[in-house]
Protein backbone atom coordinates (compact mmCIF):
# COMPACT_ATOMS: atom_id res chain seq x y z
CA UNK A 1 170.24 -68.08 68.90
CA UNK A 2 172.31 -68.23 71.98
CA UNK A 3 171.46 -69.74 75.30
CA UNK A 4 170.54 -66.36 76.89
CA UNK A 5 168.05 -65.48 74.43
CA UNK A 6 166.57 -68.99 74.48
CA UNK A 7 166.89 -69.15 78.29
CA UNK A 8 165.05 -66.06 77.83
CA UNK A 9 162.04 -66.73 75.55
CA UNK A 10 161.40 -69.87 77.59
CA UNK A 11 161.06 -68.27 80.76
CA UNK A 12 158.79 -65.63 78.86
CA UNK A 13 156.59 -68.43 77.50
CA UNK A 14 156.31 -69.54 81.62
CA UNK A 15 154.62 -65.66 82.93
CA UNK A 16 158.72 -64.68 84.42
CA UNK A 17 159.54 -61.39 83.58
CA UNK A 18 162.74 -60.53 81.91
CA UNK A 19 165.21 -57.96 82.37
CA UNK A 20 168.20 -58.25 79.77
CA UNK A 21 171.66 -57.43 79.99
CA UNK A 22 174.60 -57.77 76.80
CA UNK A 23 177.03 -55.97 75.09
CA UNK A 24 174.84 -55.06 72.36
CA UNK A 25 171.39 -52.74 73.03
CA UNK A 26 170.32 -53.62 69.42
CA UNK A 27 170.13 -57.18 69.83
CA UNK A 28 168.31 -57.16 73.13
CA UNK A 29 165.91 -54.63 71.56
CA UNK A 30 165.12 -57.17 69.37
CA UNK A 31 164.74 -59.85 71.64
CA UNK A 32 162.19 -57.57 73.71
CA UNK A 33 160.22 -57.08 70.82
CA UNK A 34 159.65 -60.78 69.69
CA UNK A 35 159.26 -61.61 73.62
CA UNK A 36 156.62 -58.79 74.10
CA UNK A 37 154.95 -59.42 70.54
CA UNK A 38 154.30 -63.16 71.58
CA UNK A 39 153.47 -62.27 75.34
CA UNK A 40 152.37 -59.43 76.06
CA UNK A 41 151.87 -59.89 79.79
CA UNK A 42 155.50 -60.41 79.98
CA UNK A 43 157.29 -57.33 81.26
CA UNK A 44 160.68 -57.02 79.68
CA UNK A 45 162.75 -54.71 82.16
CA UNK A 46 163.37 -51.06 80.42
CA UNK A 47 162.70 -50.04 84.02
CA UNK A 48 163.69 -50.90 87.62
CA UNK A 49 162.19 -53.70 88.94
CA UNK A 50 162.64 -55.73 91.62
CA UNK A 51 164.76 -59.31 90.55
CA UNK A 52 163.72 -62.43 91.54
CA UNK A 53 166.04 -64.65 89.05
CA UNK A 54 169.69 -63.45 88.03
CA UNK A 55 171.25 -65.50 85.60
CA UNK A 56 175.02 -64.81 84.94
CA UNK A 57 175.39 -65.89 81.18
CA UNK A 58 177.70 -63.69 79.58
CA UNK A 59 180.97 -65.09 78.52
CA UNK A 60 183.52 -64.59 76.04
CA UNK A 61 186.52 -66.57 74.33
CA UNK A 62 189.12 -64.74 71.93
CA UNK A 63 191.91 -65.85 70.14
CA UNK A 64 192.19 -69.96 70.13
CA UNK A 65 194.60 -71.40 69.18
CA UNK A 66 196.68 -69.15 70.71
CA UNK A 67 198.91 -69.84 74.24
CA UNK A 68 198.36 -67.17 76.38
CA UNK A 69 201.31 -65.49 76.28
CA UNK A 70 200.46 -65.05 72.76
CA UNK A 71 197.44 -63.40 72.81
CA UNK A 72 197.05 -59.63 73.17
CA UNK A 73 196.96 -58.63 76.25
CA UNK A 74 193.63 -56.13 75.26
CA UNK A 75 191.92 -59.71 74.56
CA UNK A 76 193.06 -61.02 78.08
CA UNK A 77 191.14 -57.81 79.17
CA UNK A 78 188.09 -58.13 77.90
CA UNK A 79 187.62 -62.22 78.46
CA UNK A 80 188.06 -61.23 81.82
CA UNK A 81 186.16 -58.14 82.38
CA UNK A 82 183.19 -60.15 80.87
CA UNK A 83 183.82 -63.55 82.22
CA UNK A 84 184.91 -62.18 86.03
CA UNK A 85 183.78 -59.00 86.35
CA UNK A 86 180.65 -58.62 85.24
CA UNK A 87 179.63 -61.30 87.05
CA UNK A 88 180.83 -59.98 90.23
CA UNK A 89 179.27 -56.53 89.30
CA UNK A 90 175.96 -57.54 88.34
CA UNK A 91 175.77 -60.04 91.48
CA UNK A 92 176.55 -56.95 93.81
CA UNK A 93 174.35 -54.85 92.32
CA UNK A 94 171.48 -57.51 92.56
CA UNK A 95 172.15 -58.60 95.94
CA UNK A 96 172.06 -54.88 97.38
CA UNK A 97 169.64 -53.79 95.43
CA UNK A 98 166.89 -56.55 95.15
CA UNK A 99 167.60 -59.92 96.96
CA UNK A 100 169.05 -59.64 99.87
CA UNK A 101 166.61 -56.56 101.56
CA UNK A 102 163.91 -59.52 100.89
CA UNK A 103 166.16 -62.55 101.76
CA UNK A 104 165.02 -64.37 98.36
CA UNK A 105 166.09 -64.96 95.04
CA UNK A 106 167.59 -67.18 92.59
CA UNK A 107 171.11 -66.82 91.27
CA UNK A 108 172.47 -69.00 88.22
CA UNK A 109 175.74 -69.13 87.05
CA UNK A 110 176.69 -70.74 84.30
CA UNK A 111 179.80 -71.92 84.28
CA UNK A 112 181.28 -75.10 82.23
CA UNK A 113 182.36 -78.78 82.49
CA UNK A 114 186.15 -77.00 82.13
CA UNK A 115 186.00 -74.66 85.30
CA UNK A 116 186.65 -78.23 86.92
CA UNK A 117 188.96 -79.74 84.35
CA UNK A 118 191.58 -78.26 82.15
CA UNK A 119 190.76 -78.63 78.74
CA UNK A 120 193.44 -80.64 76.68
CA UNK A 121 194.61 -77.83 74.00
CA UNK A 122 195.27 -74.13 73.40
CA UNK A 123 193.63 -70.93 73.68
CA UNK A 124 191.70 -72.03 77.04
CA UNK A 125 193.79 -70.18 79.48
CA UNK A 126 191.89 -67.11 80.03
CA UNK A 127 188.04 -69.25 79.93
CA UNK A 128 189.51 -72.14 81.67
CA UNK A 129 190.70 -69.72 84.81
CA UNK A 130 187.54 -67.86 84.41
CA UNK A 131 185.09 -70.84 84.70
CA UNK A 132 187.32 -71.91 87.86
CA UNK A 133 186.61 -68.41 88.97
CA UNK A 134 182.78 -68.66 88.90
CA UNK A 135 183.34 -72.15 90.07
CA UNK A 136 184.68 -70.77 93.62
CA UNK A 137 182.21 -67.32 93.09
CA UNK A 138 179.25 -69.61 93.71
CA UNK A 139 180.46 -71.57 96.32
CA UNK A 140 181.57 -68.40 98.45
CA UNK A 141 177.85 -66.62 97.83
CA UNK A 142 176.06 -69.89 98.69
CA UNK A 143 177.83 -69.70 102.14
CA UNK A 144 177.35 -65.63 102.36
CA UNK A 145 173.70 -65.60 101.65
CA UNK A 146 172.92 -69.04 103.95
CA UNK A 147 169.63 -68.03 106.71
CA UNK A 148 168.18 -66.69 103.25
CA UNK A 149 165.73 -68.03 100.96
CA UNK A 150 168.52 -66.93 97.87
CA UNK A 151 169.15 -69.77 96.17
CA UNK A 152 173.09 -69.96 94.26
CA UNK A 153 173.30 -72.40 91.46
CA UNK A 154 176.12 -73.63 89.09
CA UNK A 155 175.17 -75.20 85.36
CA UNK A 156 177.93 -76.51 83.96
CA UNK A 157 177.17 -77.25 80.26
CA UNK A 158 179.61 -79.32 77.59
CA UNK A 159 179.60 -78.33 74.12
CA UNK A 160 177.07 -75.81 72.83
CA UNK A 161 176.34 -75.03 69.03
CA UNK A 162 176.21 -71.07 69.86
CA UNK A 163 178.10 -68.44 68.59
CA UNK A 164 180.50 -68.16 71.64
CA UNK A 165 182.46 -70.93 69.77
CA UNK A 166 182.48 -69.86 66.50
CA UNK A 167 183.81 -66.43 67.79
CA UNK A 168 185.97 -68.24 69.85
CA UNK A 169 188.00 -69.58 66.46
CA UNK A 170 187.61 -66.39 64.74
CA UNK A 171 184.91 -67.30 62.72
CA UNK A 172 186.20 -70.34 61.38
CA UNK A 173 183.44 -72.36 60.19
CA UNK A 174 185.79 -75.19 59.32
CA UNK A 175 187.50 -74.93 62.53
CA UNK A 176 184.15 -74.87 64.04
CA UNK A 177 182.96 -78.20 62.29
CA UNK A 178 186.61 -80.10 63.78
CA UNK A 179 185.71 -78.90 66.99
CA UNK A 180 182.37 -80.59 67.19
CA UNK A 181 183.22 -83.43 64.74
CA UNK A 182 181.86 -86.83 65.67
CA UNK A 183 179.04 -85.84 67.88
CA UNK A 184 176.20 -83.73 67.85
CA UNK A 185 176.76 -80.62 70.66
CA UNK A 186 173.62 -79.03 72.40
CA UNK A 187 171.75 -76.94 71.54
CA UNK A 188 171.16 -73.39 72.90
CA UNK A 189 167.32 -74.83 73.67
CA UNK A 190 168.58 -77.79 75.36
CA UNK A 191 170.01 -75.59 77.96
CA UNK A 192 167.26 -73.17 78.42
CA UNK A 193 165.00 -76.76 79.53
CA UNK A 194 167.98 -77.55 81.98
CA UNK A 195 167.84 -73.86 83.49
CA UNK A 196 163.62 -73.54 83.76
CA UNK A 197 163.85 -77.49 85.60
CA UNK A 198 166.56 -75.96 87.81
CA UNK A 199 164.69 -72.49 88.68
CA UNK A 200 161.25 -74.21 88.75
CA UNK A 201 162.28 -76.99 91.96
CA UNK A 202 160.27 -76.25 94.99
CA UNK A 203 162.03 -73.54 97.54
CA UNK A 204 163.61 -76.65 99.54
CA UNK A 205 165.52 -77.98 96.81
CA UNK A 206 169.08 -76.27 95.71
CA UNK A 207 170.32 -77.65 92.52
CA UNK A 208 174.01 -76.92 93.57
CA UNK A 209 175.77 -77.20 90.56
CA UNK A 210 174.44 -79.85 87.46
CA UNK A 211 176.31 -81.28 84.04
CA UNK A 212 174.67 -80.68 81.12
CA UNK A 213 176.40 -82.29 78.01
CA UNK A 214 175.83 -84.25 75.07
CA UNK A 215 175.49 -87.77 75.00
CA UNK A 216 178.42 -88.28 73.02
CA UNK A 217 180.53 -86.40 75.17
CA UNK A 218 182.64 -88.58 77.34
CA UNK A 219 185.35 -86.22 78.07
CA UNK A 220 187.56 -82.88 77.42
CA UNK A 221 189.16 -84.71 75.04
């Protein structure tokens, strides 16, 4: 399970309704049908509605260890179409669409702990610039949509047991065991607590951008 399907079934199991967005129309058809099987009041969006919450979760690492120049440049392409532009694209659509005609809404990007720091080895080029990206994304929109009621929101999380890092070493399961060895990383449902205590905060309180890591986690390092 990855943090936006546990982000997800959390907020389902609070009365929000859902609209879902990936890469893959299989998996989110199954995640609709567990959500709508276990609450059925819960409208998972198959039609337009209007959006109250976006979160911008989708992100995508290819190709560690390799330096940058030495990755293909197809790869470079799609980290950044999925880390960069969707997020852009999805934000505008939102905003025009839903939020900003009403002046309210909730917008939550998740970024990481290395859109502020450069993480000490290879194969974080692309991510690292990307999470930088969202880093300056947020602050610009919090500016754009100020005299609103639309909140803009960074989480930064640390390390996450999801399969963005595992695809990230090419399925490497021993690769994926040295990367988390000597502390235990998050997990996806440790996140999805950090993003309902964000959403839920009265309309007066912004969380502007929050850490989320594991304990053990003292650095990049």
């Amino acid at each position: 399970m990855g943090l936006g399907e546990a982000t997800a079934k959390l907020l389902a199991e609070h009365g929000v309704n859902i609209a879902l967005v990936s890469r893959s129309k299989d998996k989110l058809e199954n995640v609709r049908g567990e959500i709508t099987s276990k609450f059925p009041d819960v409208k998972v969006a198959v039609y337009p509605v209007d959006i109250d919450i976006l979160i911008n979760n989708a992100g995508l690492a290819l190709g560690a260890p390799a330096r940058f120049w030495e990755l293909p440049i197809d790869q470079v392409a799609q980290m950044s179409g999925t880390n960069i532009n969707a997020v852009m694209f999805t934000t505008h659509a939102v905003l025009n669409l839903s939020m900003w005609p009403r002046k309210k809404g909730k917008i939550l990007n998740v970024s990481s702990v290395t859109g502020l720091e450069c993480p000490p080895f290879n194969g974080e080029a692309v991510c690292h610039a990307s999470k930088a990206f969202l880093e300056g994304f947020t602050n610009s929109l919090r500016m754009e949509t100020a005299g609103s009621d639309i909140r803009v929101l960074t989480l930064r999380p640390g390390c996450v047991d999801t399969r963005f890092h595992l695809q990230r070493v090419k399925y490497d399961q021993d690769a994926m065991d040295e990367f988390f060895e000597g502390y235990e990383p998050l997990a996806a449902e440790d996140l999805a607590q950090t993003v309902l205590y964000m959403l839920s905060l009265p309309s007066r309180i912004s969380i502007k951008a929050l850490d989320c890591v594991p304990t053990a986690q003292r650095s990049l390092t």
